[in-house]
Each structure stands twice: as C-alpha cells, then as structure tokens.
C-alpha atoms as a PDB file:
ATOM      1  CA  UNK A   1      86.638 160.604 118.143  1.00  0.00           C
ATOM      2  CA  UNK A   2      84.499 159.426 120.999  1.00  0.00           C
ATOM      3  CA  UNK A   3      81.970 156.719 120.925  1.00  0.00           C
ATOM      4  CA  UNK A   4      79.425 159.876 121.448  1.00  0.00           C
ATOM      5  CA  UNK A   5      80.759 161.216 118.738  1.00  0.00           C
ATOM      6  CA  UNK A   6      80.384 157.968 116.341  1.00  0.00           C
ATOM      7  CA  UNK A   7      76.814 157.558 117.318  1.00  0.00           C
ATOM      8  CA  UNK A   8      75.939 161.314 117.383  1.00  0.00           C
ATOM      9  CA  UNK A   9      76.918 160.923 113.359  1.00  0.00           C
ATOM     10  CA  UNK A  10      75.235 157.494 113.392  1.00  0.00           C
ATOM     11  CA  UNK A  11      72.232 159.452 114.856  1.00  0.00           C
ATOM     12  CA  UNK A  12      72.516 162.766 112.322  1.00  0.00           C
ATOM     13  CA  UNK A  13      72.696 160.086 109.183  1.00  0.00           C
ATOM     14  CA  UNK A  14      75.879 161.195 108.117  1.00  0.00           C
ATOM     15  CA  UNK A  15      76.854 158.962 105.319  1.00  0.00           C
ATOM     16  CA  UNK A  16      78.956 156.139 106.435  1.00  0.00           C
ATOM     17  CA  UNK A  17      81.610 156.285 104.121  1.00  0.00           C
ATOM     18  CA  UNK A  18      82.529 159.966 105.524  1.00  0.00           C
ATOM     19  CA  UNK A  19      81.983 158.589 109.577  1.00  0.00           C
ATOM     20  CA  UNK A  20      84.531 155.880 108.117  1.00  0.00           C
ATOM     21  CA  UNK A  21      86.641 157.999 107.022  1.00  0.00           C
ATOM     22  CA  UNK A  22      86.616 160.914 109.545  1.00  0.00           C
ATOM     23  CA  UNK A  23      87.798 158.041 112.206  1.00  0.00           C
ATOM     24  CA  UNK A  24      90.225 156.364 109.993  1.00  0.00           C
ATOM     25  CA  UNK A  25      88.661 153.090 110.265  1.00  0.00           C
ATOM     26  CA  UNK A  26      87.081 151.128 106.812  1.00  0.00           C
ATOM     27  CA  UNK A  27      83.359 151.084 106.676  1.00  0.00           C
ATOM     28  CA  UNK A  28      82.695 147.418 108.118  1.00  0.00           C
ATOM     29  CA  UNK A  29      84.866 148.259 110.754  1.00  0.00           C
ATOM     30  CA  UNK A  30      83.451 151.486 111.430  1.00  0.00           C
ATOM     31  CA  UNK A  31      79.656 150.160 111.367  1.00  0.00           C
ATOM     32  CA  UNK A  32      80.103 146.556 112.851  1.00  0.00           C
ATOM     33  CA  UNK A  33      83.016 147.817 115.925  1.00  0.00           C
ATOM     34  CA  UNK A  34      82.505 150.927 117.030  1.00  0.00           C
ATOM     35  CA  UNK A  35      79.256 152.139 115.987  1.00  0.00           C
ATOM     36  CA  UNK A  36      76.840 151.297 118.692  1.00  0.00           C
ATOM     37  CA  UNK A  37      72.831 151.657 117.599  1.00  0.00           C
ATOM     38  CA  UNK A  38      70.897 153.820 120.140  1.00  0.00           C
ATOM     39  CA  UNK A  39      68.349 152.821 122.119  1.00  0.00           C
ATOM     40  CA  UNK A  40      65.842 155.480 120.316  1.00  0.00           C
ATOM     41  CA  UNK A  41      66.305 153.689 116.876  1.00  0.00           C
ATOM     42  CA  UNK A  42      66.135 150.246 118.489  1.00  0.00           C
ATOM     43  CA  UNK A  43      62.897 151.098 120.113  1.00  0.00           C
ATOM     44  CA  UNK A  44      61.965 152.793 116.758  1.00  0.00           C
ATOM     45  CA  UNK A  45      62.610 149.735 114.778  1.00  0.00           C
ATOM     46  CA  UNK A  46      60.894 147.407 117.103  1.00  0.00           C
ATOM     47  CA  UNK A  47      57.651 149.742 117.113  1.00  0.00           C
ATOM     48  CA  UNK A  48      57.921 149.729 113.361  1.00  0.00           C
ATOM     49  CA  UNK A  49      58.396 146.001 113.222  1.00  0.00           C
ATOM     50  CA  UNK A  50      55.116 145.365 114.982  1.00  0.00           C
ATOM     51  CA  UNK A  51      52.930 147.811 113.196  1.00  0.00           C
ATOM     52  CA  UNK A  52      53.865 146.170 109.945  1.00  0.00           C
ATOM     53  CA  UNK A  53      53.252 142.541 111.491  1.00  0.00           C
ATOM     54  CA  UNK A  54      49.917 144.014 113.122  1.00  0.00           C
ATOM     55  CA  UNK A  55      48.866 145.261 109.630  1.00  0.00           C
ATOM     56  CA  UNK A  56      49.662 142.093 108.202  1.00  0.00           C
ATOM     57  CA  UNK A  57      47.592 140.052 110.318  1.00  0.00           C
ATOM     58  CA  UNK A  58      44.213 142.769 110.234  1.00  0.00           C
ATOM     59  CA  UNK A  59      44.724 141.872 106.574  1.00  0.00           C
ATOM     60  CA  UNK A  60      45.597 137.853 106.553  1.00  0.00           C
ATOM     61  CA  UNK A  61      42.329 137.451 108.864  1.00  0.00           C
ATOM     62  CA  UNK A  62      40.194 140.086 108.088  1.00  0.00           C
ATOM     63  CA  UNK A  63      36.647 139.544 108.800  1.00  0.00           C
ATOM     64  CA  UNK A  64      34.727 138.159 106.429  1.00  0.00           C
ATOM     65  CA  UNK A  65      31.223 140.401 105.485  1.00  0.00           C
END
C-alpha cells in the first residue's frame, strides 16, 4: 500500500493491529516507520494541548473575590 493509503487508515481510525496486518508489517513497525501523523491531527493535538494548559492556569490563578 501507499503511504496515502497508511495514513488515510491512520486518519479513518482503523485499528492498528488490522493497518499492521493489511501491510504485512508488525504493529511497532507499522506505527513508528511508515505511519506518518497528519498535519490536521498535529495541529489538533497542539490546539488541544493549549486549551487544557490555558484551563489549568484560569484555575491555578484564579482571581481571588
């Protein structure tokens, strides 16, 4: 299969035992090789990332009433 193809499954959350095993590679190999992240769930995870670190800090210094 194509790299468009791995991520495309990557990207449909396809379980990664059956990406594995529908390219004939193990799991680790599969995931940590081949599989590139896209840039939608990087940006995703960043954006995620901050809001939790934003809501962290409106709580940690919270104004005092």
């Amino acid at each position: 299969m194509s790299p468009t193809a791995k991520v495309g499954l990557k990207e449909l959350d396809v379980d990664p035992h059956v990406r594995a095993e529908q390219m004939g590679h193990t799991v680790d190999v599969n995931e940590n090789v081949y599989t590139i992240t896209s840039l939608k769930r990087r940006k995703d995870a960043v954006n995620a990332l901050e809001k939790a670190i934003g809501a962290y800090w409106t709580l940690l210094f919270r104004p005092s009433s």
